[in-house]
N, C-alpha and C. Protein backbone atom coordinates (compact mmCIF):
# COMPACT_ATOMS: atom_id res chain seq x y z
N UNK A 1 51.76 34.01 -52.18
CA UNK A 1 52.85 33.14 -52.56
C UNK A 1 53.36 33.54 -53.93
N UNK A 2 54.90 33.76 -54.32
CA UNK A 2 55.76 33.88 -54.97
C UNK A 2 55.28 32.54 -56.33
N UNK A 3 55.26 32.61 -57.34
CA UNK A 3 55.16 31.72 -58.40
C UNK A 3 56.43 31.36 -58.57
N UNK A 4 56.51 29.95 -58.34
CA UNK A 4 57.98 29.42 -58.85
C UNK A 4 58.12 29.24 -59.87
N UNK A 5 59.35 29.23 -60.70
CA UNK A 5 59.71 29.39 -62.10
C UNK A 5 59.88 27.42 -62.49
N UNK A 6 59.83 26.39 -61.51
CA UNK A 6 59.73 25.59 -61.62
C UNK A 6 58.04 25.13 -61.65
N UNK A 7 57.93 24.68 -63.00
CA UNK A 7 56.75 23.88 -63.58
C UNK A 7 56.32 23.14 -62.76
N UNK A 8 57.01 22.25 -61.89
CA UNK A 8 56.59 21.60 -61.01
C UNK A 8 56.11 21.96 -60.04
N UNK A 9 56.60 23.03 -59.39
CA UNK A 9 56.29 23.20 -58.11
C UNK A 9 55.31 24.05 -58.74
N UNK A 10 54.89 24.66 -59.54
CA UNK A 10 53.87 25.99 -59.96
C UNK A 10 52.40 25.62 -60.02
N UNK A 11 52.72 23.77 -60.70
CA UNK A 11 51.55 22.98 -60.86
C UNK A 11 50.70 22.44 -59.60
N UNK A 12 51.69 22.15 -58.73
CA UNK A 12 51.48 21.71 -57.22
C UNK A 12 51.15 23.07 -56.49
N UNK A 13 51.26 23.89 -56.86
CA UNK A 13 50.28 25.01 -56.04
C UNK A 13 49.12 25.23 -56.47
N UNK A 14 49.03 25.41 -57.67
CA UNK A 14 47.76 25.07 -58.65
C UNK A 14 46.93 24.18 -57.80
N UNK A 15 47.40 22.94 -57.87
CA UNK A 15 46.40 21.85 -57.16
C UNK A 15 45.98 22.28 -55.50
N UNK A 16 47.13 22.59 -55.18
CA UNK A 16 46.70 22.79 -53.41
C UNK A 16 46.12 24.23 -53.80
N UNK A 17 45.58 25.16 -54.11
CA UNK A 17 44.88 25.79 -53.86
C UNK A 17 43.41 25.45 -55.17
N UNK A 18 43.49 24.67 -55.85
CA UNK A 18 41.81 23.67 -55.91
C UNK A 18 41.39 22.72 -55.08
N UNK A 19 42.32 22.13 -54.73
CA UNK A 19 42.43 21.74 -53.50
C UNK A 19 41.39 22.52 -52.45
N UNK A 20 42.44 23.44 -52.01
CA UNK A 20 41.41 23.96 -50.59
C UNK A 20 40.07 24.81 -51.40
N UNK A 21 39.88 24.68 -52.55
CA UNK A 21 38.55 25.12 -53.44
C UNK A 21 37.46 24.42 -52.71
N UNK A 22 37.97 23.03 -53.44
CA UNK A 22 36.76 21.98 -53.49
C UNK A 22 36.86 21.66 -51.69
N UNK A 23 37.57 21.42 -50.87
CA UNK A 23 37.20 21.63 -49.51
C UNK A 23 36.72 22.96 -48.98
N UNK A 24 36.89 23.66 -49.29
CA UNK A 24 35.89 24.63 -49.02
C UNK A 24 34.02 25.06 -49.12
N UNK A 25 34.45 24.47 -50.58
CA UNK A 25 32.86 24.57 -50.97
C UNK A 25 32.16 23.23 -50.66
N UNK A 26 32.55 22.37 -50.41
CA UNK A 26 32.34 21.16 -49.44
C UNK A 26 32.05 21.42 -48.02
N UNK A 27 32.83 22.22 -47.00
CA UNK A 27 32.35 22.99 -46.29
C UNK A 27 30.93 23.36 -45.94
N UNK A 28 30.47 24.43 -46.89
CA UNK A 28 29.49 25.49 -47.25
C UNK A 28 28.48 24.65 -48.25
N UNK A 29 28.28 23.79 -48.24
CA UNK A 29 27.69 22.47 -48.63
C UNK A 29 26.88 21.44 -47.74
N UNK A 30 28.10 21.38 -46.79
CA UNK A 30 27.64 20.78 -45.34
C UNK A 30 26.56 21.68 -44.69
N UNK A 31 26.70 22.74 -44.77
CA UNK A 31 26.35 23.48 -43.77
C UNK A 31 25.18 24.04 -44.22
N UNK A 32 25.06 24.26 -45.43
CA UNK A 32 23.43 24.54 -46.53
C UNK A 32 22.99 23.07 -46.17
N UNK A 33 23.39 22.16 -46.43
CA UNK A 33 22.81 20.75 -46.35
C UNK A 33 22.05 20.55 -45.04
N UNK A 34 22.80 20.96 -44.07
CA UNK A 34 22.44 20.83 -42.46
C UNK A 34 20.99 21.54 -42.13
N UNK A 35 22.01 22.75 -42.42
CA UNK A 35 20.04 24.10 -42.78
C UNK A 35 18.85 23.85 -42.68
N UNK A 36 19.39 23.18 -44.15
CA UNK A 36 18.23 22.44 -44.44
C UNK A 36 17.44 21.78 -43.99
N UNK A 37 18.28 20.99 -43.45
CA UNK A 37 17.59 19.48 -43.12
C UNK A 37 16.34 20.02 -41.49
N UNK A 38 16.50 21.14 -41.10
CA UNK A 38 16.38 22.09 -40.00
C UNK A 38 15.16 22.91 -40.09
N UNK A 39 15.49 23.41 -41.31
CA UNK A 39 14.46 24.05 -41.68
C UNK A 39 12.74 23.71 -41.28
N UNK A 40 12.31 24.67 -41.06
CA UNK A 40 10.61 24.69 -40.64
C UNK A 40 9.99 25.86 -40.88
N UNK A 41 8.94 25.77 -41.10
CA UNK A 41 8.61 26.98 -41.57
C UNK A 41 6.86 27.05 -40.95
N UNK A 42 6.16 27.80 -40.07
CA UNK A 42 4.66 28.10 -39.36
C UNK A 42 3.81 28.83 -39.43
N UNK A 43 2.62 28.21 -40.41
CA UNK A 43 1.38 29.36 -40.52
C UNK A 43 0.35 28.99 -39.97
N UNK A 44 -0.44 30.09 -39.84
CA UNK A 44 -1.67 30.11 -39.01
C UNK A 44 -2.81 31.06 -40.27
N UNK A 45 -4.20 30.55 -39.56
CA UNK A 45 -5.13 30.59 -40.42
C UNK A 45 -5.31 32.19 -39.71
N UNK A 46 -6.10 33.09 -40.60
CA UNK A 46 -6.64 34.06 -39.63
C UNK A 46 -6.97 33.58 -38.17
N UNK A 47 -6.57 34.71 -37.18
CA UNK A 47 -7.31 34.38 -36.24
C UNK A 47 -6.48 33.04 -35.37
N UNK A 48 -5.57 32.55 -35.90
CA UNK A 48 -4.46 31.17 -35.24
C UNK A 48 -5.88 29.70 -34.69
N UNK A 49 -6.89 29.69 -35.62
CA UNK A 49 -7.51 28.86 -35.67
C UNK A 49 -6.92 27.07 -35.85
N UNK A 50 -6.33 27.32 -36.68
CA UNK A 50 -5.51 26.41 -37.44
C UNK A 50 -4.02 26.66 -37.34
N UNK A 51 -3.17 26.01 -36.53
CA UNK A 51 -1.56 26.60 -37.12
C UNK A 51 -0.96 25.02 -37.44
N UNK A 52 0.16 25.18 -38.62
CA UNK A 52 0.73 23.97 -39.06
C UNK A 52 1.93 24.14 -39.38
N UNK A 53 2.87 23.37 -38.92
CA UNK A 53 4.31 23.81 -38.92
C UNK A 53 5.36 22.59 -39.85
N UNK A 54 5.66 22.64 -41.18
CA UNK A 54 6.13 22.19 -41.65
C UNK A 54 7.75 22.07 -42.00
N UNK A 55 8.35 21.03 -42.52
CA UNK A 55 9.70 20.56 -42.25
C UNK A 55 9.96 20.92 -43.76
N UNK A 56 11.55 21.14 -44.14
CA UNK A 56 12.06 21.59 -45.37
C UNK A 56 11.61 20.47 -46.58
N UNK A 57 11.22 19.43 -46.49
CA UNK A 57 11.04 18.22 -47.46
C UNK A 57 9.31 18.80 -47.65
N UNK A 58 8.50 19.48 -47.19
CA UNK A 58 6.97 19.96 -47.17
C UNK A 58 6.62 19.35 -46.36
N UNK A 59 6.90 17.96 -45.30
CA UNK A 59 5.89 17.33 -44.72
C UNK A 59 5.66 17.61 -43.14
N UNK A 60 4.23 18.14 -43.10
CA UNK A 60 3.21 18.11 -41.57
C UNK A 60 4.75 17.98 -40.38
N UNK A 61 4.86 18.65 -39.60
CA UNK A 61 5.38 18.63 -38.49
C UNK A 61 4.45 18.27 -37.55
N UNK A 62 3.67 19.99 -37.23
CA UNK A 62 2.75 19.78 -36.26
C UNK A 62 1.43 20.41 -37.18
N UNK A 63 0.44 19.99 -35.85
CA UNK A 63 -1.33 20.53 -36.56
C UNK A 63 -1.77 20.96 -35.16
N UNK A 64 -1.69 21.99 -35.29
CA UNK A 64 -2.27 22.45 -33.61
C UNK A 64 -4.30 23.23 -34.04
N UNK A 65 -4.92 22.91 -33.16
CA UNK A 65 -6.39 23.13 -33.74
C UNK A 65 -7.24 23.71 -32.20
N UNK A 66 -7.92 25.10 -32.52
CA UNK A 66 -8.19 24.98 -31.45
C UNK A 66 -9.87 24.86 -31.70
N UNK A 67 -10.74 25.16 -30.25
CA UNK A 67 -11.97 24.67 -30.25
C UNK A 67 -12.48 25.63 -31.72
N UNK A 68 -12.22 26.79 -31.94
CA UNK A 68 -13.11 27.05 -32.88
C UNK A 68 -12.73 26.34 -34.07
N UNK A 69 -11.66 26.02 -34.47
CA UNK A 69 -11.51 25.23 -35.62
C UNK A 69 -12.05 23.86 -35.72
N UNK A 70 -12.23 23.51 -34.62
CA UNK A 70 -13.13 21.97 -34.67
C UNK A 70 -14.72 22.42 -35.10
N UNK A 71 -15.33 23.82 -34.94
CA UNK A 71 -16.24 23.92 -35.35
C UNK A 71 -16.51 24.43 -36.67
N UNK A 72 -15.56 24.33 -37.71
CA UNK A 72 -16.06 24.81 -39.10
C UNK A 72 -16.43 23.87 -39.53
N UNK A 73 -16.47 22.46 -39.43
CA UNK A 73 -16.67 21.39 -40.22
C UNK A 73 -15.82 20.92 -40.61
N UNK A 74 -15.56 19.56 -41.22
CA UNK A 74 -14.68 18.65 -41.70
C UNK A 74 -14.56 19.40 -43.37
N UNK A 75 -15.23 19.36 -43.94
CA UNK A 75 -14.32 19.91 -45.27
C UNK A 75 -14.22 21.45 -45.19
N UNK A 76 -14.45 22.41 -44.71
CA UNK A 76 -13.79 23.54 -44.45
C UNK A 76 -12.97 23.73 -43.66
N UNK A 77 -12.86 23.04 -42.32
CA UNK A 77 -11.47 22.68 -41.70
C UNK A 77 -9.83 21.93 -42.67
N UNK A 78 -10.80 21.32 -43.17
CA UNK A 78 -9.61 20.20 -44.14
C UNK A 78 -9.05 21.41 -45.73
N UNK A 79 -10.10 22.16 -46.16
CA UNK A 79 -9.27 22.89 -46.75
C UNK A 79 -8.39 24.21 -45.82
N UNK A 80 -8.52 24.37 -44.76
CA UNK A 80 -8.51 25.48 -44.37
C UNK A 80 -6.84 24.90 -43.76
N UNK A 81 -6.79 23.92 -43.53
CA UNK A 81 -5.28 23.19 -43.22
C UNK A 81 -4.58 22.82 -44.29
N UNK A 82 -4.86 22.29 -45.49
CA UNK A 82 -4.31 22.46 -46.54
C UNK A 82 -4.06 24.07 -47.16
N UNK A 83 -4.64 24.97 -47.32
CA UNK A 83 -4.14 25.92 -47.14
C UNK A 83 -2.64 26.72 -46.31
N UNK A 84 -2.94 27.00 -45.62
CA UNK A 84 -1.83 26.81 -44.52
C UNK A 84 -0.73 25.92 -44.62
N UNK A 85 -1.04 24.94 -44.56
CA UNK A 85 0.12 24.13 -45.06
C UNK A 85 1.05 24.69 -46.63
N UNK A 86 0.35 24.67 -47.36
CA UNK A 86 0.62 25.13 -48.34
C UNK A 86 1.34 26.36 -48.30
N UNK A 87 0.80 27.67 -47.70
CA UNK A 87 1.42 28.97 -47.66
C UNK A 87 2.98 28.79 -46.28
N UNK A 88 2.70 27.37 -45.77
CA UNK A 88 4.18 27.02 -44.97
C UNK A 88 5.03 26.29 -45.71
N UNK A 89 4.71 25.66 -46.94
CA UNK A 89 5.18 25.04 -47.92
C UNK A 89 6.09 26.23 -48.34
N UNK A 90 5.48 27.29 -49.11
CA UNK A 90 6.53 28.05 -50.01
C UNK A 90 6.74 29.10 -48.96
N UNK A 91 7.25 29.26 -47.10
CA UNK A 91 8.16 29.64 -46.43
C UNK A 91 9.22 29.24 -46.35
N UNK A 92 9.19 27.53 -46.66
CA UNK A 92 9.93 26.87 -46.77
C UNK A 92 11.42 27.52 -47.89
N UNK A 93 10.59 27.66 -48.70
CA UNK A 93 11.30 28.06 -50.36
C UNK A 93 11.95 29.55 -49.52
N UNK A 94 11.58 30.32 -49.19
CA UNK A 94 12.08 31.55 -48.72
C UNK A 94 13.30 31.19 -47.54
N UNK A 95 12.86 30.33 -46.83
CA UNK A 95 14.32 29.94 -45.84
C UNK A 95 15.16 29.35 -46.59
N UNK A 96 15.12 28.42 -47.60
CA UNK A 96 16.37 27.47 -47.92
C UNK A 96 17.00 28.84 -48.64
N UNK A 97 16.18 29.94 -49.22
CA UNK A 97 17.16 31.16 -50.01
C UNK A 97 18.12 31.67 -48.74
N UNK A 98 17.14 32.01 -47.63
CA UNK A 98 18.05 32.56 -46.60
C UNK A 98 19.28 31.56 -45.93
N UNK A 99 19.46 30.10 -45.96
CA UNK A 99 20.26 29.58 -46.04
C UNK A 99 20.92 29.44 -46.94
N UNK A 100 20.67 29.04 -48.09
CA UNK A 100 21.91 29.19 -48.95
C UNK A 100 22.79 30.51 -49.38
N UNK A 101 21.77 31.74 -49.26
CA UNK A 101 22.67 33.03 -48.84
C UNK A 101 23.64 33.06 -47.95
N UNK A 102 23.13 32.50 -47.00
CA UNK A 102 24.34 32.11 -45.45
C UNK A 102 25.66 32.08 -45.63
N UNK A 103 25.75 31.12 -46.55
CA UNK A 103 26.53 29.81 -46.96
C UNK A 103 27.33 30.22 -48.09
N UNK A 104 26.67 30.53 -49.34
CA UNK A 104 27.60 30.31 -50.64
C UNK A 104 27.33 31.45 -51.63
N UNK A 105 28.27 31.85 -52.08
CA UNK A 105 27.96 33.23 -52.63
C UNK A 105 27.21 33.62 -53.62
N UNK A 106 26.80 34.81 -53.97
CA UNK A 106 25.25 34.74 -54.58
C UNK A 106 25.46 33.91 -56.09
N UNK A 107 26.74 34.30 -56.75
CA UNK A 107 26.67 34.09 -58.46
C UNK A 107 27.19 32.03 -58.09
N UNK A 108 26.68 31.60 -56.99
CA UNK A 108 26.75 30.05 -57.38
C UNK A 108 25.68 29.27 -57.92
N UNK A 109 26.39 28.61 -58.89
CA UNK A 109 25.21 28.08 -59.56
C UNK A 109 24.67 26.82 -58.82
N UNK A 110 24.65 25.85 -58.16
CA UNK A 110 25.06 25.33 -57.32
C UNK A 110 23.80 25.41 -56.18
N UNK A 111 24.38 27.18 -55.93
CA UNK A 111 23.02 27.44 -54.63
C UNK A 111 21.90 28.17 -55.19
N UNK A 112 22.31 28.68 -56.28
CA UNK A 112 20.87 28.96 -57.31
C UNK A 112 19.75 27.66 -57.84
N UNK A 113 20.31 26.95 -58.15
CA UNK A 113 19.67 25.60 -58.63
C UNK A 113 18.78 24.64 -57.15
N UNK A 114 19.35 25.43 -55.74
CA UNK A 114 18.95 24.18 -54.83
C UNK A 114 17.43 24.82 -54.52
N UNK A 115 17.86 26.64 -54.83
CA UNK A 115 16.83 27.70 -54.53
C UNK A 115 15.53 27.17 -55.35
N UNK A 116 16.22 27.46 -56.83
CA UNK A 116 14.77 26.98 -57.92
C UNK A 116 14.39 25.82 -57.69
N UNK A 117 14.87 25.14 -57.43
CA UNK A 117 14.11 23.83 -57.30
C UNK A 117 12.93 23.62 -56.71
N UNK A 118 13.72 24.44 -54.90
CA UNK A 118 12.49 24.18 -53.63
C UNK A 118 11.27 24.93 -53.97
N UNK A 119 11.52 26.56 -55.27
CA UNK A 119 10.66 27.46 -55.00
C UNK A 119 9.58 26.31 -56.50
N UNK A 120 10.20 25.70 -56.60
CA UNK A 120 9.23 24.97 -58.31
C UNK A 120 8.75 24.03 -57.28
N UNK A 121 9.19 23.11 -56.48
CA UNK A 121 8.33 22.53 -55.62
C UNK A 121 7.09 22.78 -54.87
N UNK A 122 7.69 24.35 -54.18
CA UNK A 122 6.45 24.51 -53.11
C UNK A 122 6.59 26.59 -53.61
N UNK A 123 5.57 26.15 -54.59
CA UNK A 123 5.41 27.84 -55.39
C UNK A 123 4.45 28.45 -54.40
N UNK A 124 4.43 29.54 -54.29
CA UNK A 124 3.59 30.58 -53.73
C UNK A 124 1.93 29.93 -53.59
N UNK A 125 1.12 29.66 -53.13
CA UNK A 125 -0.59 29.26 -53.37
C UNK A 125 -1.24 30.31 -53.93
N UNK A 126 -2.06 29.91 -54.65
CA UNK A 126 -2.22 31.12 -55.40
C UNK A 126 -3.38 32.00 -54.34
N UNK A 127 -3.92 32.91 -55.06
CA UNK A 127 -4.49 34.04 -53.33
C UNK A 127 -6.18 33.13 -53.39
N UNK A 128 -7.14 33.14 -54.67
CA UNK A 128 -8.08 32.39 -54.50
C UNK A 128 -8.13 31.08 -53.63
N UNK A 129 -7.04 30.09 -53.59
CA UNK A 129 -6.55 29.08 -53.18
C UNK A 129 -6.83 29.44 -51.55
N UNK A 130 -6.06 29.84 -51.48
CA UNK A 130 -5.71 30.07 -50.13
C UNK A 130 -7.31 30.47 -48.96
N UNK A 131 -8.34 31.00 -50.05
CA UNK A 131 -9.09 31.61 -49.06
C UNK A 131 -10.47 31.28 -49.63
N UNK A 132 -10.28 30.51 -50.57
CA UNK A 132 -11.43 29.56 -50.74
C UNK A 132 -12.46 29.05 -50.17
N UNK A 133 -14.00 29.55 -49.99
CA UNK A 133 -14.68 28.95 -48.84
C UNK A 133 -15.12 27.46 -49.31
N UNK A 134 -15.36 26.36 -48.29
CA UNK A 134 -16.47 25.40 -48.62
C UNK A 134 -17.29 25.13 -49.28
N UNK A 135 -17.70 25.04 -50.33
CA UNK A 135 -18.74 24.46 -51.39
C UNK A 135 -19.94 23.86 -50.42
N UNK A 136 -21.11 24.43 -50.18
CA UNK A 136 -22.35 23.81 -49.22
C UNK A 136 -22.31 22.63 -50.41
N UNK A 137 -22.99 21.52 -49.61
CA UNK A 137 -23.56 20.44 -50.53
C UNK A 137 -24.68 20.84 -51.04
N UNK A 138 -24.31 19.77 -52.20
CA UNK A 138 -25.57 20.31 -53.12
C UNK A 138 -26.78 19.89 -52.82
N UNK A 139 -27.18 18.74 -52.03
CA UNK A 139 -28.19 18.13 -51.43
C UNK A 139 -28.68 18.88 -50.02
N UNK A 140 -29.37 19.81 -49.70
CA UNK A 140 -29.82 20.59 -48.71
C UNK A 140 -29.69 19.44 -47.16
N UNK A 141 -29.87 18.43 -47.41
CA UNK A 141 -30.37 17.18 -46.37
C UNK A 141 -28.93 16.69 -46.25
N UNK A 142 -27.93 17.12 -46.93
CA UNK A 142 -26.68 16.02 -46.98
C UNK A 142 -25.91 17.09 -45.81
N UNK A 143 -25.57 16.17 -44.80
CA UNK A 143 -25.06 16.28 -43.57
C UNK A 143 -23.34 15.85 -43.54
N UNK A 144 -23.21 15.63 -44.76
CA UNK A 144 -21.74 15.00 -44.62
C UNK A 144 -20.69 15.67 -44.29
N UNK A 145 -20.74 16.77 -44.49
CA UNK A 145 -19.62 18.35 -44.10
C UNK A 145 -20.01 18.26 -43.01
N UNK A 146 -21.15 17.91 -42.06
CA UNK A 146 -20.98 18.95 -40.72
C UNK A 146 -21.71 18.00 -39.88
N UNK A 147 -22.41 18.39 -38.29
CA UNK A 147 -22.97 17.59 -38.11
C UNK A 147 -24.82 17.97 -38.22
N UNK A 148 -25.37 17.02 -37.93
CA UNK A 148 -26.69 17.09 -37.78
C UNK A 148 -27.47 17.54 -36.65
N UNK A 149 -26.42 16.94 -35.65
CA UNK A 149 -26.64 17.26 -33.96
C UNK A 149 -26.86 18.57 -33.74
N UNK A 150 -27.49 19.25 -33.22
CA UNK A 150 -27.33 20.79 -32.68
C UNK A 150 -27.29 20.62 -31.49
């Protein structure tokens, strides 16, 4: 479009094309927003003992467990799902990047800020974390981790 030499009309193009700005990036807003809301992210323990499939906010979708995982015990099972969870936590952080890449172009500040956020929420686990064994009780007789039954 030709710039009119009238102030008026020059200003009114001005606006209609911030105009279709801010509907645009409203748009591409919706649609990162939607993503999101979509987003899931699924890990499994070595071996798919344990798999847990979590939603973009961090929280438990599913807990799928099979017979051998019922046999590590209650607190090595229970870290061994927190784990996992955790390393599906910061997949999470890696999809909302691949959505907001989708969506809005890299130098937005906007979709940089939604990135840091999720990755300061749900950071990487650290590698000890993750593979941490069970602590035996300290009481040889204390049965509380596991059972007694053979």
């Amino acid at each position: 479009m030709a710039m009119s030499s009238d102030p008026a009309a020059a200003a009114r193009e001005r606006l209609n094309r911030m105009v279709a700005d801010v509907n645009s990036d409203h748009e591409r807003y919706v649609a990162v927003r939607a993503g999101i809301e979509k987003a899931e992210a699924t890990e499994s323990t070595d071996g798919g003992a344990i798999t847990v499939t979590v939603g973009s906010g961090g929280e438990l979708r599913d807990l799928k467990l099979t017979d051998r995982a019922l046999q590590l015990g209650a607190a090595r099972l229970g870290a061994q799902v927190v784990a996992a969870t955790k390393r599906a936590q910061a997949r999470i952080a890696d999809r909302v990047q691949e959505i907001v890449d989708e969506h809005v172009p890299p130098d937005d500040l906007l979709g940089k800020e939604i990135v840091a956020k999720t990755r300061e929420r749900f950071p990487d686990p650290e590698p000890e974390e993750a593979a941490r064994p069970a602590s035996p009780p300290a009481d040889p007789g204390d049965f509380s981790t596991e059972s007694y039954l053979r």
